[in-house]
Protein backbone atom coordinates (compact mmCIF):
# COMPACT_ATOMS: atom_id res chain seq x y z
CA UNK A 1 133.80 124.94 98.71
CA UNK A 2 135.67 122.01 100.63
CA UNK A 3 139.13 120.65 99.67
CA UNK A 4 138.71 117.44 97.35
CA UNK A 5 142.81 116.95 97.61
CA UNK A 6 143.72 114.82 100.75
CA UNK A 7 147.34 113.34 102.08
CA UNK A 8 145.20 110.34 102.60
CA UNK A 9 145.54 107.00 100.27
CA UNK A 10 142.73 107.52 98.26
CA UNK A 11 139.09 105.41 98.43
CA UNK A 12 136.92 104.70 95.56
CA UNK A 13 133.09 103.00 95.98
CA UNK A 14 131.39 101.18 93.82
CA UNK A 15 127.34 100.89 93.26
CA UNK A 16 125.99 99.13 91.01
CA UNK A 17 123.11 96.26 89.83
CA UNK A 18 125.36 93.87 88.39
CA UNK A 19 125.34 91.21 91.27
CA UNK A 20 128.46 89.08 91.63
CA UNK A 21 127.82 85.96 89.32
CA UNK A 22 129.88 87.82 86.05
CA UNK A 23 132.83 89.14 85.36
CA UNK A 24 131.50 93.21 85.73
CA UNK A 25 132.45 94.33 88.40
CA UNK A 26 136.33 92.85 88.27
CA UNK A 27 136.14 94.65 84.94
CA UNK A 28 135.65 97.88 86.26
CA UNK A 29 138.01 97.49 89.32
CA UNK A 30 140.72 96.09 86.84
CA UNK A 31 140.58 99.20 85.07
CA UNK A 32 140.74 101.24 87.76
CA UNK A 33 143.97 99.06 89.30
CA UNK A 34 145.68 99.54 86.12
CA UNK A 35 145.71 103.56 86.18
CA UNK A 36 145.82 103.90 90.11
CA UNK A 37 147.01 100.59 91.70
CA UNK A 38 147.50 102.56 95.41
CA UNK A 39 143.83 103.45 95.19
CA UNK A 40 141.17 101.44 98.05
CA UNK A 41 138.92 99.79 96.27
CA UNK A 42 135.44 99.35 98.39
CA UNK A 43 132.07 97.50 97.55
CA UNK A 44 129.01 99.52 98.48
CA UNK A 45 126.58 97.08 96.91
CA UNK A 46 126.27 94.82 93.47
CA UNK A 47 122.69 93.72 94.25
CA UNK A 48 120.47 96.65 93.44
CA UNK A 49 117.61 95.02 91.56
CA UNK A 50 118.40 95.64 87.83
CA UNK A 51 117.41 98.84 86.56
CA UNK A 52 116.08 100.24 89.90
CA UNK A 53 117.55 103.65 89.76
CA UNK A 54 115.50 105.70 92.26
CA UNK A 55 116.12 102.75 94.80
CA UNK A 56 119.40 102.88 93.84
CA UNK A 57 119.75 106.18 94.67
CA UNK A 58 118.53 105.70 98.58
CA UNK A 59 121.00 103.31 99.20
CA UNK A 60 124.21 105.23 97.51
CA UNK A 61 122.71 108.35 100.04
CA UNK A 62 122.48 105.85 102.95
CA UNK A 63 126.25 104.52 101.88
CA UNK A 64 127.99 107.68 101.58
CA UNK A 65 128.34 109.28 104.85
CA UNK A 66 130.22 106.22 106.38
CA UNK A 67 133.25 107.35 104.17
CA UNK A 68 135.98 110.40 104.69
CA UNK A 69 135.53 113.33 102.70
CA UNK A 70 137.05 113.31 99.14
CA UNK A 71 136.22 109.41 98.58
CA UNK A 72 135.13 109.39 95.04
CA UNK A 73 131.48 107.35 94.93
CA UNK A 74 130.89 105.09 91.69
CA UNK A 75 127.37 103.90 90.57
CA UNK A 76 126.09 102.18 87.91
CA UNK A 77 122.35 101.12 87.62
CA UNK A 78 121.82 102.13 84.01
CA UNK A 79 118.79 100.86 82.13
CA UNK A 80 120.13 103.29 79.41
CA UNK A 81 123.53 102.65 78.84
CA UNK A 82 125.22 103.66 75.28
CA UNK A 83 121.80 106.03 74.73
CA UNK A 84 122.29 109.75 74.71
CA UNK A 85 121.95 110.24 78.66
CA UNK A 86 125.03 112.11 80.47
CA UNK A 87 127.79 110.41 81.85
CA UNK A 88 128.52 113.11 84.84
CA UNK A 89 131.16 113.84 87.62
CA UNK A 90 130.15 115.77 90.60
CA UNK A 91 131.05 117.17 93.56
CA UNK A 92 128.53 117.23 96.27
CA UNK A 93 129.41 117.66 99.91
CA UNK A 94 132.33 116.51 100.60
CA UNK A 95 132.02 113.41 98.23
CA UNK A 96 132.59 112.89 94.75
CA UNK A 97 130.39 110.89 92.53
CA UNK A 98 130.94 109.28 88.90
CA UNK A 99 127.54 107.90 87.34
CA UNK A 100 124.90 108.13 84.69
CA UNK A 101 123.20 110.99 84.60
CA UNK A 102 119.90 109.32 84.79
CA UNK A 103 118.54 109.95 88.70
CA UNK A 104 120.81 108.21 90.70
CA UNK A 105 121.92 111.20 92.38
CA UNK A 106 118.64 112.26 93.14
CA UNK A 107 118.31 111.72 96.78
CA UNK A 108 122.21 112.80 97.47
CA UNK A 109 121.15 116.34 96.25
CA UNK A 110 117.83 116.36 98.56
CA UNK A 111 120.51 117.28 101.58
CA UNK A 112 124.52 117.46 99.86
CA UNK A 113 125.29 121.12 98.27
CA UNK A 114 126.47 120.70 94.52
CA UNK A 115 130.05 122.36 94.26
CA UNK A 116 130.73 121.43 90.87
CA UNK A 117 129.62 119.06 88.04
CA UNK A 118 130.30 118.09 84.45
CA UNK A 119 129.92 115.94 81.69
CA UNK A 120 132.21 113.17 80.84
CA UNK A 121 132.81 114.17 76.91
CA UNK A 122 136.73 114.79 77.08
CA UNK A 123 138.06 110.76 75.78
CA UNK A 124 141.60 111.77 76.86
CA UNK A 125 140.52 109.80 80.27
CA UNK A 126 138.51 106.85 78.79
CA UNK A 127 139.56 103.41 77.47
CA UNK A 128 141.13 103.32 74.33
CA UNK A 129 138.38 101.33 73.21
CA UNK A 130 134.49 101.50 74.23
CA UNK A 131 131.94 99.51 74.22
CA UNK A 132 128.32 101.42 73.85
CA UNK A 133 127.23 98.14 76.77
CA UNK A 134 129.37 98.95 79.28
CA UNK A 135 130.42 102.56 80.00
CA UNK A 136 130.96 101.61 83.33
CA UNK A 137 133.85 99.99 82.57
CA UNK A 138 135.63 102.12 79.77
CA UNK A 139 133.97 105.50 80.73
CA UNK A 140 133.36 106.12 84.67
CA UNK A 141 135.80 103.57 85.90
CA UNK A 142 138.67 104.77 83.89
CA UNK A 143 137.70 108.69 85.21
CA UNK A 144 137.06 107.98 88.15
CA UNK A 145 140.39 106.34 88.36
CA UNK A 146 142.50 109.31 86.93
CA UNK A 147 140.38 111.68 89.46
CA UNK A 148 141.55 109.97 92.20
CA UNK A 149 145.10 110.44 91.37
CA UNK A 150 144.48 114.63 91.47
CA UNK A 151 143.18 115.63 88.37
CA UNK A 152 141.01 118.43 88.31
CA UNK A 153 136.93 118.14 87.99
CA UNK A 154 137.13 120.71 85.18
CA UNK A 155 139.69 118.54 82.81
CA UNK A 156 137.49 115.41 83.23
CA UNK A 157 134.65 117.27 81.14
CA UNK A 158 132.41 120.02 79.89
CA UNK A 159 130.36 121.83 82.18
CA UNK A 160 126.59 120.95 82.13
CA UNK A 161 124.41 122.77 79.87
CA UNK A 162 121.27 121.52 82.19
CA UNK A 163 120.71 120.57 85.56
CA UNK A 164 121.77 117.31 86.79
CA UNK A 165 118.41 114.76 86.54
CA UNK A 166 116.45 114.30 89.65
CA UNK A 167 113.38 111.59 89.59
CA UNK A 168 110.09 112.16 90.99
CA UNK A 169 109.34 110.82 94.70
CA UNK A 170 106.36 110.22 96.12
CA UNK A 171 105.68 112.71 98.80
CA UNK A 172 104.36 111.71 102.46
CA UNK A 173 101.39 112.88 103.09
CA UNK A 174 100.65 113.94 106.65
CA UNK A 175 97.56 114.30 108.16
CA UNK A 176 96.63 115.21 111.57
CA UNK A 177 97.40 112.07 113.00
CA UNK A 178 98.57 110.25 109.84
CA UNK A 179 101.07 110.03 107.39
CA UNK A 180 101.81 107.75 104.30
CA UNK A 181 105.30 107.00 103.26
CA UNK A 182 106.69 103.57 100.72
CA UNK A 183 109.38 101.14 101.63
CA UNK A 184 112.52 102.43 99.63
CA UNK A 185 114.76 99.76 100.36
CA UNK A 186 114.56 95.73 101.80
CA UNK A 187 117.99 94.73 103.51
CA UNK A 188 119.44 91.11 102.81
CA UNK A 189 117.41 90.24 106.71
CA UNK A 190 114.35 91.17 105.31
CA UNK A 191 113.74 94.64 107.06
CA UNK A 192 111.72 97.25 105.28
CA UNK A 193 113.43 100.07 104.99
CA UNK A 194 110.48 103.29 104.73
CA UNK A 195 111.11 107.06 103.72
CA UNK A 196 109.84 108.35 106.75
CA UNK A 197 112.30 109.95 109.29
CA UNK A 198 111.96 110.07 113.16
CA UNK A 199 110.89 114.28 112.84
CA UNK A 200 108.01 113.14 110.91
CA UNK A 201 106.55 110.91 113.68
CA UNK A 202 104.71 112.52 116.92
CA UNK A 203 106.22 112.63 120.03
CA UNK A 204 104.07 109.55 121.63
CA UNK A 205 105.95 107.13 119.80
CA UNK A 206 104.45 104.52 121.45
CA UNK A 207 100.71 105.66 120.30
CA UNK A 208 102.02 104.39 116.67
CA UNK A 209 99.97 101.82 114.56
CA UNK A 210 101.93 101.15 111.66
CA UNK A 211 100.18 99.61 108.64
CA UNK A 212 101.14 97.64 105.51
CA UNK A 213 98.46 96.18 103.80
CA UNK A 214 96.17 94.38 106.58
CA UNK A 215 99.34 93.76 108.79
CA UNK A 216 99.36 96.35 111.51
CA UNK A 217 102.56 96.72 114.30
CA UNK A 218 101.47 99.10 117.38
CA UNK A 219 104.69 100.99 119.41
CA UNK A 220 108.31 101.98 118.22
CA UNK A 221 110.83 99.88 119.70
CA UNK A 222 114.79 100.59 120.10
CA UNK A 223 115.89 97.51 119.36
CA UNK A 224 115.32 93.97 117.60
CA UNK A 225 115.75 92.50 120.73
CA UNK A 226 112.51 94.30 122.28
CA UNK A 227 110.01 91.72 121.31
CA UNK A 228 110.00 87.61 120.99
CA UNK A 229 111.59 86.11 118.49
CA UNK A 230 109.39 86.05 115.26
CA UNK A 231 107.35 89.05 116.70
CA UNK A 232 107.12 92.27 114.30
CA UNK A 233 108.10 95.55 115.54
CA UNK A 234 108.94 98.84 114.18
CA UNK A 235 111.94 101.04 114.98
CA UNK A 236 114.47 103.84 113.43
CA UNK A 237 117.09 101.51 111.81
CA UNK A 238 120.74 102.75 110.90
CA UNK A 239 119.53 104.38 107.88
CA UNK A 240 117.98 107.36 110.36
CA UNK A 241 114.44 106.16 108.80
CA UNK A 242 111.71 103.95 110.57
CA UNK A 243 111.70 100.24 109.61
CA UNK A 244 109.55 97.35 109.74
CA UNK A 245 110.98 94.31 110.95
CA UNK A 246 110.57 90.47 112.48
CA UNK A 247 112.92 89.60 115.07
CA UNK A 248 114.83 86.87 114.05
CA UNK A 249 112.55 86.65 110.30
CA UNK A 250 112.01 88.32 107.46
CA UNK A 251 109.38 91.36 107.27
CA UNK A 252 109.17 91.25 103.46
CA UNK A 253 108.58 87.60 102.60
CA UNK A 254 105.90 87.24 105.64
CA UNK A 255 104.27 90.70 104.35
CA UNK A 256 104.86 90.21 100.39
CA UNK A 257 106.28 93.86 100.66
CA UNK A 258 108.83 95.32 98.46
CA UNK A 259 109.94 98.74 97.21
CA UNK A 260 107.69 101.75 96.60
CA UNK A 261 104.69 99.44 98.88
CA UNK A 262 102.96 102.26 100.79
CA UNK A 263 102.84 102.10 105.10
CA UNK A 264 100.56 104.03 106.81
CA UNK A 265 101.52 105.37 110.08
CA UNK A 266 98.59 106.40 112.64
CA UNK A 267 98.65 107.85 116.13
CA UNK A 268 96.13 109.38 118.60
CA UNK A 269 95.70 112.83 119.35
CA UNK A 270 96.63 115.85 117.57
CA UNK A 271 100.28 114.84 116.76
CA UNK A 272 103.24 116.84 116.46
């Protein structure tokens, strides 16, 4: 098991679907300022569509591995906040992560090794006062904050009586020279962001026809700057995962596509 404890000033993310017009997301951070005020405080995203957990979750897996080991990883996209889900610390990796217990970890533990985990029942490290609308603020934020200044995993909570809560994903289905994967994710540019990694794909990349709908983009290219401007393409963007783009527009207005749309990859040959 890795070494949580680091000389390092400590970093703490946050996730969440509250976008930036309100007051939310100061909330939390004031919370956290006012039991750790040496601790980095760093945006991962406010503009998860409400309620979206399982996209969500493929950005916060996307997000993580840009930070050092031991950076303790908030999220909050809770459709069910103040019901009886969890509220859960883990420790996956070499990451930490403070969020409903409701799925949003569920593509983190496709690949990250669960150390440790518990449930956040001990109100020693909560707010004083708590509203059943916004745990985020006087439950996780509050934790989160007192784990980054060394307490133990095991005095935040009780250990879990059942498995942390994964939700269902579509599998890709591969045929002999075709495979179906969704969009899990559309970037601020417009780029679709698929499930469907590079080892997936044959090795005649450029026998691809890609397929959304009745638009259809032929090749993999390396970079935006491979075809004209407004021309489509397809490539493996910096989330490891192929993605659908328009150089210089936006893939998801001019296709209507948005999360969970299937794309339907075809090559010649037998593939592989």
């Amino acid at each position: 098991m890795p070494s949580f404890q680091s000389s390092r000033r400590p970093c703490l993310t946050f996730l969440t679907d509250f976008g930036i017009r309100d007051t939310y997301v100061a909330q939390m951070k004031g919370v956290v300022l006012g039991i750790n005020p040496e601790v980095q405080l760093i945006d991962l995203t406010h503009e998860i569509p409400p309620h979206q957990i399982l996209r969500g979750a493929f950005v916060w897996n996307d997000s993580v591995a840009a930070f050092p080991a031991g950076t303790i990883h908030v999220g909050v996209v809770d459709p069910g906040d103040g019901s009886d889900r969890r509220l859960v610390a883990a420790e996956i990796g070499e990451h930490r992560f403070v969020c409903p217990d409701n799925g949003l970890l569920t593509v983190i533990l496709q690949t990250g090794t669960l150390h440790r985990a518990v449930r956040l029942d001990n109100r020693k490290w909560w707010r004083q006062s708590v509203s059943n609308t916004f745990q985020g603020r006087d439950i996780l934020a509050p934790v989160a904050a007192h784990w980054s200044l060394g307490v133990d995993l095991a005095e935040l909570g009780s250990p879990l009586d059942a498995p942390l809560v994964t939700l269902p994903m579509a599998s890709n289905r591969r045929g002999q020279t075709s495979l179906i994967g969704q969009i899990v994710d559309v970037d601020r540019f417009g780029n679709l962001v698929t499930d469907i990694e590079p080892i997936q794909l044959p090795r005649d990349v450029q026998s691809l026809r890609l397929q959304i709908g009745a638009f259809q983009v032929g090749g993999l290219s390396t970079c935006y700057a491979d075809v004209a401007e407004g021309e489509p393409l397809a490539l493996i963007g910096s989330s490891g995962r192929l993605e659908i783009s328009i150089r210089n527009g936006n893939a998801a207005e001019e296709l209507q596509a948005d999360f969970g749309r299937p794309v339907v990859v075809r090559w010649e040959g037998a593939g592989g």
